[in-house]
N, C-alpha and C. Protein backbone atom coordinates (compact mmCIF):
# COMPACT_ATOMS: atom_id res chain seq x y z
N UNK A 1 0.83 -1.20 0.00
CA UNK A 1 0.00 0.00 0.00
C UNK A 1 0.87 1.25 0.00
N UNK A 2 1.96 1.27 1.15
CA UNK A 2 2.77 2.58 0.61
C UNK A 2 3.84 2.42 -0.51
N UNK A 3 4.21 1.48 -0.46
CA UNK A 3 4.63 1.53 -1.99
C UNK A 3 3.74 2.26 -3.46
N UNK A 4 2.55 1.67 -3.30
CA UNK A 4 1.34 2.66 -4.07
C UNK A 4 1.16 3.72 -4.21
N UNK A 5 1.37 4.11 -2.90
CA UNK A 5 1.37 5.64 -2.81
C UNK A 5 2.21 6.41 -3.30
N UNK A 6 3.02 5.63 -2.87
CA UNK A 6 4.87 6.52 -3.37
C UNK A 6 4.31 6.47 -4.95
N UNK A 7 4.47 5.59 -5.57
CA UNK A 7 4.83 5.74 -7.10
C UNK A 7 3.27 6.55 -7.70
N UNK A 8 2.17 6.66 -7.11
CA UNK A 8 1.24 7.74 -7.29
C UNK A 8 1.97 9.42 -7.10
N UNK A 9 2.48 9.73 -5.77
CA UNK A 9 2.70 10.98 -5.35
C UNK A 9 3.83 11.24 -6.72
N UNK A 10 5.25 10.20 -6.51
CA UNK A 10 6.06 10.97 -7.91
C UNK A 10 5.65 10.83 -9.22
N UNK A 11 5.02 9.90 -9.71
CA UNK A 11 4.34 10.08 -11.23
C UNK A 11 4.71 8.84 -11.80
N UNK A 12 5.51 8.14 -11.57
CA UNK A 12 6.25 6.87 -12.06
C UNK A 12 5.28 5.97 -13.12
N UNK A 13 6.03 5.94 -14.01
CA UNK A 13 5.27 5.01 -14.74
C UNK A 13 5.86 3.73 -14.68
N UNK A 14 4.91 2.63 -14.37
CA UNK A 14 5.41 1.08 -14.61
C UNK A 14 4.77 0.76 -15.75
N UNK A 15 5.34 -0.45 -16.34
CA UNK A 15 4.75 -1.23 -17.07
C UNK A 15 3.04 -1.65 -16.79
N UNK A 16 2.40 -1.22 -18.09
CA UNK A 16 0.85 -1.43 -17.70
C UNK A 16 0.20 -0.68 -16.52
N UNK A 17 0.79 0.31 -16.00
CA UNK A 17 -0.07 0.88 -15.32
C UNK A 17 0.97 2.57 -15.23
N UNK A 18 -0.12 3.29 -15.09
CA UNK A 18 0.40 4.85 -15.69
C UNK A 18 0.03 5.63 -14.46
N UNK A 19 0.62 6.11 -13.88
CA UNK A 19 0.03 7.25 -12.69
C UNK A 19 0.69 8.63 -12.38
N UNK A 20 -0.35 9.52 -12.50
CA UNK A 20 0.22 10.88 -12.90
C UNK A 20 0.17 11.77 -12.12
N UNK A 21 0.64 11.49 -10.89
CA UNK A 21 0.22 12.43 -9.74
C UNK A 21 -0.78 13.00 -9.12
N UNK A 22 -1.55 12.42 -8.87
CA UNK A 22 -3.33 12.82 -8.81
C UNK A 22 -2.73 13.16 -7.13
N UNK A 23 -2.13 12.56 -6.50
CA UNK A 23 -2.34 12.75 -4.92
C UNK A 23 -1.17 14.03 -4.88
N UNK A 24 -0.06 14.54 -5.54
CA UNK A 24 0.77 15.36 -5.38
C UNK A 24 0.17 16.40 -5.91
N UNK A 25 -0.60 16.58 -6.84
CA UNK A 25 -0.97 17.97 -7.68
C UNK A 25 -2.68 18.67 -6.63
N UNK A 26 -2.81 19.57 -6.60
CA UNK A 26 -4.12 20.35 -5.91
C UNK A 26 -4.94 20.40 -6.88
N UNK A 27 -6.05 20.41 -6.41
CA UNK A 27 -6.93 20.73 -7.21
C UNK A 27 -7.37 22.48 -7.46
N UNK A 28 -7.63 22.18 -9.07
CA UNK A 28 -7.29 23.37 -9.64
C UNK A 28 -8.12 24.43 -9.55
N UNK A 29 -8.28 26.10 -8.73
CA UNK A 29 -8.92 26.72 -8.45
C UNK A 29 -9.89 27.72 -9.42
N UNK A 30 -11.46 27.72 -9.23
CA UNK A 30 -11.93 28.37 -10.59
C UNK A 30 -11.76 29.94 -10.87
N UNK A 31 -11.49 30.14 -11.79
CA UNK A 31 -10.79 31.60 -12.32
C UNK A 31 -12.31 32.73 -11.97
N UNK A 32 -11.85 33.61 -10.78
CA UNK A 32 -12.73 34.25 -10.78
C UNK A 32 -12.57 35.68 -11.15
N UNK A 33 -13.25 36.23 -12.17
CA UNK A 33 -13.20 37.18 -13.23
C UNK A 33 -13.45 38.72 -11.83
N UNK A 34 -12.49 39.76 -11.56
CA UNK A 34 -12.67 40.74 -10.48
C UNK A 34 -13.86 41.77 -11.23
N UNK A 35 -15.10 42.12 -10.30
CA UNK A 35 -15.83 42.85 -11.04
C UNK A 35 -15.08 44.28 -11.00
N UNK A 36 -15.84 44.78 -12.45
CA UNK A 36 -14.91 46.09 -12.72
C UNK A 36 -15.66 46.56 -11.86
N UNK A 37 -14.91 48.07 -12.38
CA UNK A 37 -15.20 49.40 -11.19
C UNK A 37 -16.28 49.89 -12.03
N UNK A 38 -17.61 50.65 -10.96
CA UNK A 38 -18.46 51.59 -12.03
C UNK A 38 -17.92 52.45 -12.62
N UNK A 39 -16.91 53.19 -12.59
CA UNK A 39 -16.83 54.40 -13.43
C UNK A 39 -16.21 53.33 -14.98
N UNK A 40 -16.19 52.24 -15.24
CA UNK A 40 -15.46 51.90 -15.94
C UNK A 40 -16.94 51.17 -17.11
N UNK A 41 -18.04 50.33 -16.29
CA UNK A 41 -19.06 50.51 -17.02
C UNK A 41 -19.82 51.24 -17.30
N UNK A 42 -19.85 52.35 -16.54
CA UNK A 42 -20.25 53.40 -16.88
C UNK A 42 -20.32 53.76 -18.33
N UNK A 43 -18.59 53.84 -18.78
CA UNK A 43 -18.32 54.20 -19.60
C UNK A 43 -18.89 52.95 -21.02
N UNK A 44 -19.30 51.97 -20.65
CA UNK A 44 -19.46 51.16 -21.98
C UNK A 44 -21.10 51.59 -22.20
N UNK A 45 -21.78 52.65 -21.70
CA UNK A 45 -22.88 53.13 -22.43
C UNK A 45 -22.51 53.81 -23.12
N UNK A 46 -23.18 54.08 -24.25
CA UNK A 46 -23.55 54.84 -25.32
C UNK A 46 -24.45 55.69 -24.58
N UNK A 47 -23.48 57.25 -24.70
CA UNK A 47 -24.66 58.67 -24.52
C UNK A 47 -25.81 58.86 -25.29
N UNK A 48 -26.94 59.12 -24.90
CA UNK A 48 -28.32 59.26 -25.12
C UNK A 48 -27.89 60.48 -26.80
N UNK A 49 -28.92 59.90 -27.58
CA UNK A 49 -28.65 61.27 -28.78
C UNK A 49 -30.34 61.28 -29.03
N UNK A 50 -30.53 62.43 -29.19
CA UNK A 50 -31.74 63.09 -29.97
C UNK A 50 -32.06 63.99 -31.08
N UNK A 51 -32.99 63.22 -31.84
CA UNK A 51 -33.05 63.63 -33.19
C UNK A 51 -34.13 64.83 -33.07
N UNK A 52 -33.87 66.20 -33.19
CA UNK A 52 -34.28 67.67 -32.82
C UNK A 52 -35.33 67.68 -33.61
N UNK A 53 -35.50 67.47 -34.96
CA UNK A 53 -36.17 67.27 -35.43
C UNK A 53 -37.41 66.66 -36.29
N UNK A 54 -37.28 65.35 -35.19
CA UNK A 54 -38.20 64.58 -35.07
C UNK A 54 -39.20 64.86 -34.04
N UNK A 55 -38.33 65.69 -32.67
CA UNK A 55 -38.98 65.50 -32.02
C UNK A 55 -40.29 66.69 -31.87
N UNK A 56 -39.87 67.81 -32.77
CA UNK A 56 -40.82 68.76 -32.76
C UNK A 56 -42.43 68.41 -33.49
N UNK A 57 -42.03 66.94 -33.82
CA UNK A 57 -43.19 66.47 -34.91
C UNK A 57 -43.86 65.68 -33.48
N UNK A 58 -44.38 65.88 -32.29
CA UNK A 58 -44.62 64.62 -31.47
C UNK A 58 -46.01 65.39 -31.56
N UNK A 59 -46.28 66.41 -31.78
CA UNK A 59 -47.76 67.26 -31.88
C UNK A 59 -48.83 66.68 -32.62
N UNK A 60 -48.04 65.99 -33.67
CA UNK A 60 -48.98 66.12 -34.82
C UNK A 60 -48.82 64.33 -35.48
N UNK A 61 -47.35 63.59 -34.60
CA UNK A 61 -47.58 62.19 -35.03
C UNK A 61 -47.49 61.38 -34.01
N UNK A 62 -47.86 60.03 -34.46
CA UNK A 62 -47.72 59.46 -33.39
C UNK A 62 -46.72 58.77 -31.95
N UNK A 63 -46.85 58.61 -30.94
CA UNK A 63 -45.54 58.49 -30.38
C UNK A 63 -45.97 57.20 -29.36
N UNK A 64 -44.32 56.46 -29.06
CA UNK A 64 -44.56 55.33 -28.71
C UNK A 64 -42.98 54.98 -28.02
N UNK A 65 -42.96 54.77 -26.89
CA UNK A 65 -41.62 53.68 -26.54
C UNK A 65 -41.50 52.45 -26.12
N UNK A 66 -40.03 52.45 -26.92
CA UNK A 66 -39.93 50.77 -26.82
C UNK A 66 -38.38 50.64 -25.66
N UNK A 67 -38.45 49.69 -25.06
CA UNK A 67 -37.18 49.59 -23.95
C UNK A 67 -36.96 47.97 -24.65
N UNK A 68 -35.52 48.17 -24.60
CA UNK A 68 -34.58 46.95 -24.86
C UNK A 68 -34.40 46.76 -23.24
N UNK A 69 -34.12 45.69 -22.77
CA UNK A 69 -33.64 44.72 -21.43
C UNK A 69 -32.24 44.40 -22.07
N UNK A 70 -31.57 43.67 -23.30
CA UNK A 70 -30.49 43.09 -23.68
C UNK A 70 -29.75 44.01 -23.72
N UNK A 71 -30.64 45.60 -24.49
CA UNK A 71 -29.17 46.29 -25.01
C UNK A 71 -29.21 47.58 -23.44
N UNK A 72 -29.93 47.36 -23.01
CA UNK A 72 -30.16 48.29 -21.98
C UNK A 72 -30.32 50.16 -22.25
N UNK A 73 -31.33 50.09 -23.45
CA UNK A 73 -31.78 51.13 -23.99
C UNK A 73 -33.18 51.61 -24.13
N UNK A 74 -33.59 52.68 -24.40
CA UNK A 74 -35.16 52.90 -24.28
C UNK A 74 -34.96 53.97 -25.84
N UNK A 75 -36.23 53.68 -26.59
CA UNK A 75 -36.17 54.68 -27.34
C UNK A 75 -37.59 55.49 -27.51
N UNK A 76 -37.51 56.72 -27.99
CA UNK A 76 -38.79 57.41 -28.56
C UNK A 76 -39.26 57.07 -29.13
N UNK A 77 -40.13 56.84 -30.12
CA UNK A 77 -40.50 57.07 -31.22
C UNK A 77 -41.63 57.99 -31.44
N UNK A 78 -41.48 58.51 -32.79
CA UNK A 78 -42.12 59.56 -33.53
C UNK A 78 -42.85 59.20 -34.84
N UNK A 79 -43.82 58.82 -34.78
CA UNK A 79 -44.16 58.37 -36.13
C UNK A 79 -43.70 56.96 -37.10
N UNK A 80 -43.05 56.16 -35.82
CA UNK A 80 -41.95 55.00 -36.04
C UNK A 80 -40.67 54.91 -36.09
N UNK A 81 -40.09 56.50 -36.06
CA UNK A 81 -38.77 56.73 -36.14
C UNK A 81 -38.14 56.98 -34.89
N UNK A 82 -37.01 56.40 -34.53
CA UNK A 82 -36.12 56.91 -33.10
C UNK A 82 -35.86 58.65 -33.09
N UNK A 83 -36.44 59.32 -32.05
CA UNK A 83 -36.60 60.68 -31.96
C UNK A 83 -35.80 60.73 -30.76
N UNK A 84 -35.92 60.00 -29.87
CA UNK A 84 -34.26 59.59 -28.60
C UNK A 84 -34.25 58.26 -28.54
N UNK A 85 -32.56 58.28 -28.48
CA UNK A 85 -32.53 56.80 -28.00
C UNK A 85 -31.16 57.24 -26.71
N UNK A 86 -31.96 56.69 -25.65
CA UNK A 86 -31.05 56.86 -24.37
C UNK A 86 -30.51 55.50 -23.63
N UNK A 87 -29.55 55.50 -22.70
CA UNK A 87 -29.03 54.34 -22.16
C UNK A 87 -30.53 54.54 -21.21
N UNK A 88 -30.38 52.85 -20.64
CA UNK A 88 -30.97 52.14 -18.88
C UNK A 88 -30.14 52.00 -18.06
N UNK A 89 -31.01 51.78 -16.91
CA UNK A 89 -30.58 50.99 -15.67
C UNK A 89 -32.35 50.36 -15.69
N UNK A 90 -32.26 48.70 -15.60
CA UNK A 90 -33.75 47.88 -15.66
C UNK A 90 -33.21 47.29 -14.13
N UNK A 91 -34.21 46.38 -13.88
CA UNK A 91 -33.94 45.52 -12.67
C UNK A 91 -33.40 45.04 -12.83
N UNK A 92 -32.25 44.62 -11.34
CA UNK A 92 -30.91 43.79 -11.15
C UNK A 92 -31.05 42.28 -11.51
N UNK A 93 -32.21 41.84 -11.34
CA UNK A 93 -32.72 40.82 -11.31
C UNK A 93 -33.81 40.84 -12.87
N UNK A 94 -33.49 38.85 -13.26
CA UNK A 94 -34.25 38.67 -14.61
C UNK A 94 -35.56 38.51 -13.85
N UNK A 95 -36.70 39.51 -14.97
CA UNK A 95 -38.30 39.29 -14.25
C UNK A 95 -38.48 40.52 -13.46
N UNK A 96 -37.77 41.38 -12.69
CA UNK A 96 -37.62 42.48 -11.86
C UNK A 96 -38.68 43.69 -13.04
N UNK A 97 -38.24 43.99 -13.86
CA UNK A 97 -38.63 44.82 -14.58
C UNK A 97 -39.43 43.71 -15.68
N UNK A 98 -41.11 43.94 -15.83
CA UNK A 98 -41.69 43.22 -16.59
C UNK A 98 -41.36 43.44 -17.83
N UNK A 99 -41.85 42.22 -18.70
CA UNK A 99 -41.74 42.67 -20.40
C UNK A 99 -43.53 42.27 -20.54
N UNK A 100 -43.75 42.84 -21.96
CA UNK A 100 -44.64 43.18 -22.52
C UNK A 100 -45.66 44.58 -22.63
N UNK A 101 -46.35 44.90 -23.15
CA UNK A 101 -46.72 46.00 -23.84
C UNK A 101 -47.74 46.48 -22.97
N UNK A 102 -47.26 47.97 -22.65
CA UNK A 102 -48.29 48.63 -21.78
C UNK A 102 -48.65 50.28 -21.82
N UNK A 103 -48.97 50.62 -21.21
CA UNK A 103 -49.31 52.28 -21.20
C UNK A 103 -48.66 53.01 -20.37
N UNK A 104 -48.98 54.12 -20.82
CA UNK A 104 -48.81 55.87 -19.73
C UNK A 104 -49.68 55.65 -18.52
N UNK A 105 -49.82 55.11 -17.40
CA UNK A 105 -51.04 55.42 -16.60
C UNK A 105 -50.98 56.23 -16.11
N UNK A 106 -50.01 56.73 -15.27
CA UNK A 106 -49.70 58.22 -14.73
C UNK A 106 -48.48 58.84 -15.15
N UNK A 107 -48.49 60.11 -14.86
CA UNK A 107 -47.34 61.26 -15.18
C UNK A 107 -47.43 61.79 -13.66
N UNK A 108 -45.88 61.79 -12.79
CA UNK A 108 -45.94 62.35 -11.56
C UNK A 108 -44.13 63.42 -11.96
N UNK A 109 -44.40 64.50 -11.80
CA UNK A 109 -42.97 65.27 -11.70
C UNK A 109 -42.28 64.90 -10.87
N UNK A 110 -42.84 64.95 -9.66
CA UNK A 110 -41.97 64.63 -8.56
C UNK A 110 -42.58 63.72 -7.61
N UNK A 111 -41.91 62.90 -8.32
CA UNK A 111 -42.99 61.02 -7.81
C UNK A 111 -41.42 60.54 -6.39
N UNK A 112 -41.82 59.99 -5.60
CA UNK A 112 -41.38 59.64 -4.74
C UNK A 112 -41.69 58.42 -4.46
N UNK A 113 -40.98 56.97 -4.35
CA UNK A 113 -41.27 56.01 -4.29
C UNK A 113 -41.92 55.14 -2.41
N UNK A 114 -42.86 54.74 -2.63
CA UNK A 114 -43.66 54.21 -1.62
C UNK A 114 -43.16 53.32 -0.69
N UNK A 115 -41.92 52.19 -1.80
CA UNK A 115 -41.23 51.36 -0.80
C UNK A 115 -40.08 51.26 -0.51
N UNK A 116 -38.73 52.01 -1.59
CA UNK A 116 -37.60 52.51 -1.67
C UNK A 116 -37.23 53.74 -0.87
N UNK A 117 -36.29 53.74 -0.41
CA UNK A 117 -35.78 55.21 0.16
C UNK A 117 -34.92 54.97 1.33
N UNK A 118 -34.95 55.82 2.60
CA UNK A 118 -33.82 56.01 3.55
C UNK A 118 -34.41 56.19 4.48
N UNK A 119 -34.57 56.20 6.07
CA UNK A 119 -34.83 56.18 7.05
C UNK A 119 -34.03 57.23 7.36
N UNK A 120 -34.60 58.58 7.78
CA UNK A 120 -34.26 59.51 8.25
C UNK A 120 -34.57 59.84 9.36
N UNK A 121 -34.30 61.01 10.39
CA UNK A 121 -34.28 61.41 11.48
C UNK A 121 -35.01 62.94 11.76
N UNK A 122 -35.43 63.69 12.71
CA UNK A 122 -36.25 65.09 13.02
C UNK A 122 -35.86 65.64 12.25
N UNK A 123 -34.46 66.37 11.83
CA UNK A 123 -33.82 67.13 10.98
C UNK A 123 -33.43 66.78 9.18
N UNK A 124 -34.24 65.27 9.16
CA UNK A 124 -34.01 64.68 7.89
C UNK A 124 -32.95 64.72 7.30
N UNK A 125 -31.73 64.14 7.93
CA UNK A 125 -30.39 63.52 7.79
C UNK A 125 -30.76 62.01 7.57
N UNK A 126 -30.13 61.68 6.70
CA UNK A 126 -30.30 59.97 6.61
C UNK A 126 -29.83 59.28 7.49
N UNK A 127 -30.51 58.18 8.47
CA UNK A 127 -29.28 56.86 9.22
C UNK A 127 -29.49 56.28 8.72
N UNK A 128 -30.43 55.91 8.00
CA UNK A 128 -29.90 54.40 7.19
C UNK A 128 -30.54 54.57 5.80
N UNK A 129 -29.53 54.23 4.81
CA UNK A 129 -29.80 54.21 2.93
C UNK A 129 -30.23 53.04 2.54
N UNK A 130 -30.55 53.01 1.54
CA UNK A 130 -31.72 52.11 0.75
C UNK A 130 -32.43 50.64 1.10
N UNK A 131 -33.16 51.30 1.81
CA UNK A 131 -34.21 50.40 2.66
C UNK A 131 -35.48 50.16 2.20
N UNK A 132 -35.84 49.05 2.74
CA UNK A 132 -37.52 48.98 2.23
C UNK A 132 -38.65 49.20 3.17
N UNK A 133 -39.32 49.83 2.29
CA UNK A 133 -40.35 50.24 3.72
C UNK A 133 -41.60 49.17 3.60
N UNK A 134 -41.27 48.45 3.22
CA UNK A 134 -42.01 46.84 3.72
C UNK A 134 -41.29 45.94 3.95
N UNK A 135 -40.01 45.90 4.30
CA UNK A 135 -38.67 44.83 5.16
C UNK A 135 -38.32 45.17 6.00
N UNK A 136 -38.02 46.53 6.15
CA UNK A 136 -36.85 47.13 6.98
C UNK A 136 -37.80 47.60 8.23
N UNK A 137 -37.48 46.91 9.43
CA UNK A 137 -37.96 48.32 10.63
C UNK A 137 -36.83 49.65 11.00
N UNK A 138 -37.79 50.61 10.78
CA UNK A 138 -37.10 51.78 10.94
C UNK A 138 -36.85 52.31 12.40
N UNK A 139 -35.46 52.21 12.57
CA UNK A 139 -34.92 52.67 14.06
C UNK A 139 -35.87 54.06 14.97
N UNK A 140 -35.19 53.44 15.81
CA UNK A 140 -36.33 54.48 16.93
C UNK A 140 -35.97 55.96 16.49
N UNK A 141 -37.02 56.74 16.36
CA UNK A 141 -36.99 58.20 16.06
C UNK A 141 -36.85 58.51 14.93
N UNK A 142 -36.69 57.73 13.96
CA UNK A 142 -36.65 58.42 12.12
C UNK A 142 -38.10 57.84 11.61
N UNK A 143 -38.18 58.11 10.53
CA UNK A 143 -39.18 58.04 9.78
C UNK A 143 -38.88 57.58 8.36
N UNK A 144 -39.52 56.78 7.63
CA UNK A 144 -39.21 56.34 5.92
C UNK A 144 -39.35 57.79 4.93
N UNK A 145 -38.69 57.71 4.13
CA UNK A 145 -38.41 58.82 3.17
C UNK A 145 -38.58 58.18 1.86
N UNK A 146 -39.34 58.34 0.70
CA UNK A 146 -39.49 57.56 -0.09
C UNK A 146 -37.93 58.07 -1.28
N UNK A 147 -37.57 57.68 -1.84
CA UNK A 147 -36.44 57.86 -2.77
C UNK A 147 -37.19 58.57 -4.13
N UNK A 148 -36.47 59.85 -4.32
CA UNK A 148 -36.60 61.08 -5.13
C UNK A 148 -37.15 59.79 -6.93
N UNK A 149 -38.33 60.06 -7.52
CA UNK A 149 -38.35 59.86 -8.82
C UNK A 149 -38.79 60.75 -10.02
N UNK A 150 -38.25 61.64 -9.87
CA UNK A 150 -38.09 62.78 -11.34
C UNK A 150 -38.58 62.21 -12.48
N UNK A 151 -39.93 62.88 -13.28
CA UNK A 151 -40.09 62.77 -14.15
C UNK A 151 -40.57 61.35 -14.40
N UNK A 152 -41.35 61.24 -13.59
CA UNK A 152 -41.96 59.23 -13.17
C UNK A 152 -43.22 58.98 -14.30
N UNK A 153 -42.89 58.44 -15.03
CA UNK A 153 -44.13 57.85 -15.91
C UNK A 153 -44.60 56.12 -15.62
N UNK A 154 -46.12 56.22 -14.90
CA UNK A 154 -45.72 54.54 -14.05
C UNK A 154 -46.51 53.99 -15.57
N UNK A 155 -46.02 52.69 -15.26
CA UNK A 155 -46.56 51.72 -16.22
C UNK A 155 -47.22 50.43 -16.13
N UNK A 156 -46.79 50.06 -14.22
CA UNK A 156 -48.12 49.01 -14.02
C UNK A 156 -48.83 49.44 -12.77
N UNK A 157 -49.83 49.00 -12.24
CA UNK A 157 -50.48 49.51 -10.79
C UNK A 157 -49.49 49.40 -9.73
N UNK A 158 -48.84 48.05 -9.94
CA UNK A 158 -47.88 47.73 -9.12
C UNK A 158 -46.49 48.42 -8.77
N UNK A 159 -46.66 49.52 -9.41
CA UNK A 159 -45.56 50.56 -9.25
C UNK A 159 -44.36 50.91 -10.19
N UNK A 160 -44.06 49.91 -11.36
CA UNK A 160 -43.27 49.81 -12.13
C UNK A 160 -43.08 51.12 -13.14
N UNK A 161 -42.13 51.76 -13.31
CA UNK A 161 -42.21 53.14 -14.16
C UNK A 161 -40.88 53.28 -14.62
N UNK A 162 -40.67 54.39 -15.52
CA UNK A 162 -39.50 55.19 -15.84
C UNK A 162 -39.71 56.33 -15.23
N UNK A 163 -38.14 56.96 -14.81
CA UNK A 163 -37.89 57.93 -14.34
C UNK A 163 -36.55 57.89 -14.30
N UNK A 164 -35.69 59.36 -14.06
CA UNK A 164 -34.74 59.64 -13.69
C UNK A 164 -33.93 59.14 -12.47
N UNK A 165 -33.07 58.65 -12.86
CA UNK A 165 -32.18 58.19 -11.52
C UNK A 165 -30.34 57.66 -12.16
N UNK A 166 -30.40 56.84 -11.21
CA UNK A 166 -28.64 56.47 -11.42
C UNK A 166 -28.59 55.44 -12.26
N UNK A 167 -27.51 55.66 -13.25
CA UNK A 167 -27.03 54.18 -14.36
C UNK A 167 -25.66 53.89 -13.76
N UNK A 168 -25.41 52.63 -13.28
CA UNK A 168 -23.91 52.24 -13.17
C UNK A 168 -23.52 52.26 -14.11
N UNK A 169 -24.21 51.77 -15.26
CA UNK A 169 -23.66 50.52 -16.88
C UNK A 169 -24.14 49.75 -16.71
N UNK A 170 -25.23 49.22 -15.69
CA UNK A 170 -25.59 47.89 -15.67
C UNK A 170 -27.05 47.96 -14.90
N UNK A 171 -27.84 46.22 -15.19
CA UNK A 171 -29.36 46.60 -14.64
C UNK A 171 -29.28 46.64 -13.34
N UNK A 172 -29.83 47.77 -12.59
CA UNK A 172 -29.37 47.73 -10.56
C UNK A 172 -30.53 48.21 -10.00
N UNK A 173 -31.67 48.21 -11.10
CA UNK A 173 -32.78 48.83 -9.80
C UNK A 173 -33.50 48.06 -9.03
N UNK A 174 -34.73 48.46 -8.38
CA UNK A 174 -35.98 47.07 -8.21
C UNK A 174 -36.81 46.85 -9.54
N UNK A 175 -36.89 47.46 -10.53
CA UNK A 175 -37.67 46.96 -11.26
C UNK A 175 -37.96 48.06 -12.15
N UNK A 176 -37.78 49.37 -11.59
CA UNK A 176 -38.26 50.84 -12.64
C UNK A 176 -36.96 50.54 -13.92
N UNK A 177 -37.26 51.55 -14.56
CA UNK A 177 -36.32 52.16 -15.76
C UNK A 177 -35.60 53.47 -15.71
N UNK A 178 -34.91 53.02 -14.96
CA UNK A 178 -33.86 54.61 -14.61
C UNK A 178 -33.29 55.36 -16.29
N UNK A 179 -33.72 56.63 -15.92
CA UNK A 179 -33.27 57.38 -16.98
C UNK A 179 -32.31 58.36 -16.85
N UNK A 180 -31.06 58.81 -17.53
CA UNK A 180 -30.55 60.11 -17.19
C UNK A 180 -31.37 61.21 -17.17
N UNK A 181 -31.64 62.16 -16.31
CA UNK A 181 -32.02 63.20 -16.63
C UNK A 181 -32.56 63.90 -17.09
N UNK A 182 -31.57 64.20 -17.99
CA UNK A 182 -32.00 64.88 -18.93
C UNK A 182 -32.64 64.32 -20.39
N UNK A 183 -32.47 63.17 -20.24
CA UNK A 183 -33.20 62.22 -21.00
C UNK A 183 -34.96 62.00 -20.74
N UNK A 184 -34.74 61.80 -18.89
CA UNK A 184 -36.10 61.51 -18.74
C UNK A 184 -36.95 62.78 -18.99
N UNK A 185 -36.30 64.36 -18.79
CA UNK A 185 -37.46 64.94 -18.71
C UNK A 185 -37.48 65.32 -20.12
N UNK A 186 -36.99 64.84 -21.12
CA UNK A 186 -37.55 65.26 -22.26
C UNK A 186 -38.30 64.21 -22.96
N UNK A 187 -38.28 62.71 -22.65
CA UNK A 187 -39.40 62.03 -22.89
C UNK A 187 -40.83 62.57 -22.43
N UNK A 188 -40.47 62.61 -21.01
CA UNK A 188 -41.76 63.37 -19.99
C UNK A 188 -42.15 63.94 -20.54
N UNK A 189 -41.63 65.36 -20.77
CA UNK A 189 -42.09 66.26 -21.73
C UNK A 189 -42.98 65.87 -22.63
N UNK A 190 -43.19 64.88 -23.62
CA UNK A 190 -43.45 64.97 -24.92
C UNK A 190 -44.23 63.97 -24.80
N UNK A 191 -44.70 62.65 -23.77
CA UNK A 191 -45.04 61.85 -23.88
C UNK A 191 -46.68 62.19 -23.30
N UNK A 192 -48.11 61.29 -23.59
CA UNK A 192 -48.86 62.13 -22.36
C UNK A 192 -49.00 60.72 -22.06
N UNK A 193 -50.24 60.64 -21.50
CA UNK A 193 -50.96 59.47 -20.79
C UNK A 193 -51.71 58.51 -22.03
N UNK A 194 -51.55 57.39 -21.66
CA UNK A 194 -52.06 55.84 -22.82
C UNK A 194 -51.29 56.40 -23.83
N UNK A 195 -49.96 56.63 -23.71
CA UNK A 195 -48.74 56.53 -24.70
C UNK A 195 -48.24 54.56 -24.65
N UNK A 196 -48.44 54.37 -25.66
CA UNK A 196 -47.90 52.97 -25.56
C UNK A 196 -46.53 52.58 -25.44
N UNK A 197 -46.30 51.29 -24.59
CA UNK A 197 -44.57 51.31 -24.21
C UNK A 197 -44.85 49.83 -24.39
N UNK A 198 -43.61 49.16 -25.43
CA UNK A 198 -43.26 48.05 -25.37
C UNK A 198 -41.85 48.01 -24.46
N UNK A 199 -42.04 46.64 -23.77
CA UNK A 199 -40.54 46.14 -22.71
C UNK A 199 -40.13 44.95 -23.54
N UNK A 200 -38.79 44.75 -23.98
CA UNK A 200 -38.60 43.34 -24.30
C UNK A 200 -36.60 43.04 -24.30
N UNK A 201 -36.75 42.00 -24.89
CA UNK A 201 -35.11 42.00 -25.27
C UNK A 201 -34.79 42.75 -25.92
């Protein structure tokens, strides 16, 4: 038996039987890829462009958006033509942000979310960041703060919408369609209510 061993650990080959070090070598560790930094996916969006003069036609044709999930984009349309096409941020999670075809149900400027936000204090300083205000109990003496949504167009009862907020480069919300800015308020702008929105790949 230790004889066995021995000629396993150095590799020795005998006649009719071959052994290649299985007990001397480790087993081999899986290559784990370091996630980049955000400012670095950041950068693999494509800046939002708008076609100026498409979009002055939203008066008089018809208008409609469609959101990619794969390419992590949303676009205008004007009569069938891309009038903006801006980067996303969709849900972190597959299913988070629904697909299929829906409406404008509301337009809120300054929509504030019901279950997202921060637990603040008398003077409304934050102690604790992004919490749920159906998980989280909120420490003695603060109160839930719903998290700022600029330019909120919802799209199911259940709360699901576009609006303005943060893009890493990647999908990170609960489920909305984060828009830059200045992106969202010029959809806002132009879009009204039972504007049709397709979600898909």
């Amino acid at each position: 038996m230790n004889a066995f061993r021995l000629i396993l650990f150095i590799g020795i080959v005998i006649p009719g039987i071959q052994c290649t070090g299985l007990l001397a070598s480790e087993p081999r560790k899986p290559q784990i890829n370091p996630m980049k930094p955000a400012s670095e996916l950041i950068s693999t969006q494509e800046p939002g462009k708008v076609n100026s003069s498409l979009l002055e036609r939203t008066s008089t044709q018809p208008l409609s958006i469609v959101v990619s999930l794969s390419k992590q984009r949303v676009y205008l349309l004007v009569g069938g033509k891309v009038a903006v096409d801006s980067p996303i941020s969709s849900g972190r999670r597959n299913g988070w942000t629904p697909k299929g075809n829906f409406f404008v149900i509301e337009k809120d400027l300054n929509h504030y979310s019901s279950l997202y936000g921060n637990f603040v204090n008398g003077s409304g300083q934050v102690v604790r960041s992004g919490v749920s205000s159906k998980h989280d109990a909120a420490p003695s003496g603060t109160r839930f703060s719903g998290a700022p949504m600029k330019f909120f167009l919802r799209l199911t009862p259940q709360g699901v919408g576009m609006h303005a907020g943060i893009l890493p480069g990647y999908p990170a919300s609960h489920g909305c369609i984060r828009l830059p800015k200045e992106m969202a308020e010029i959809i806002y702008s132009r879009v009204g209510l039972n504007t049709p929105v397709t979600v898909g790949d």
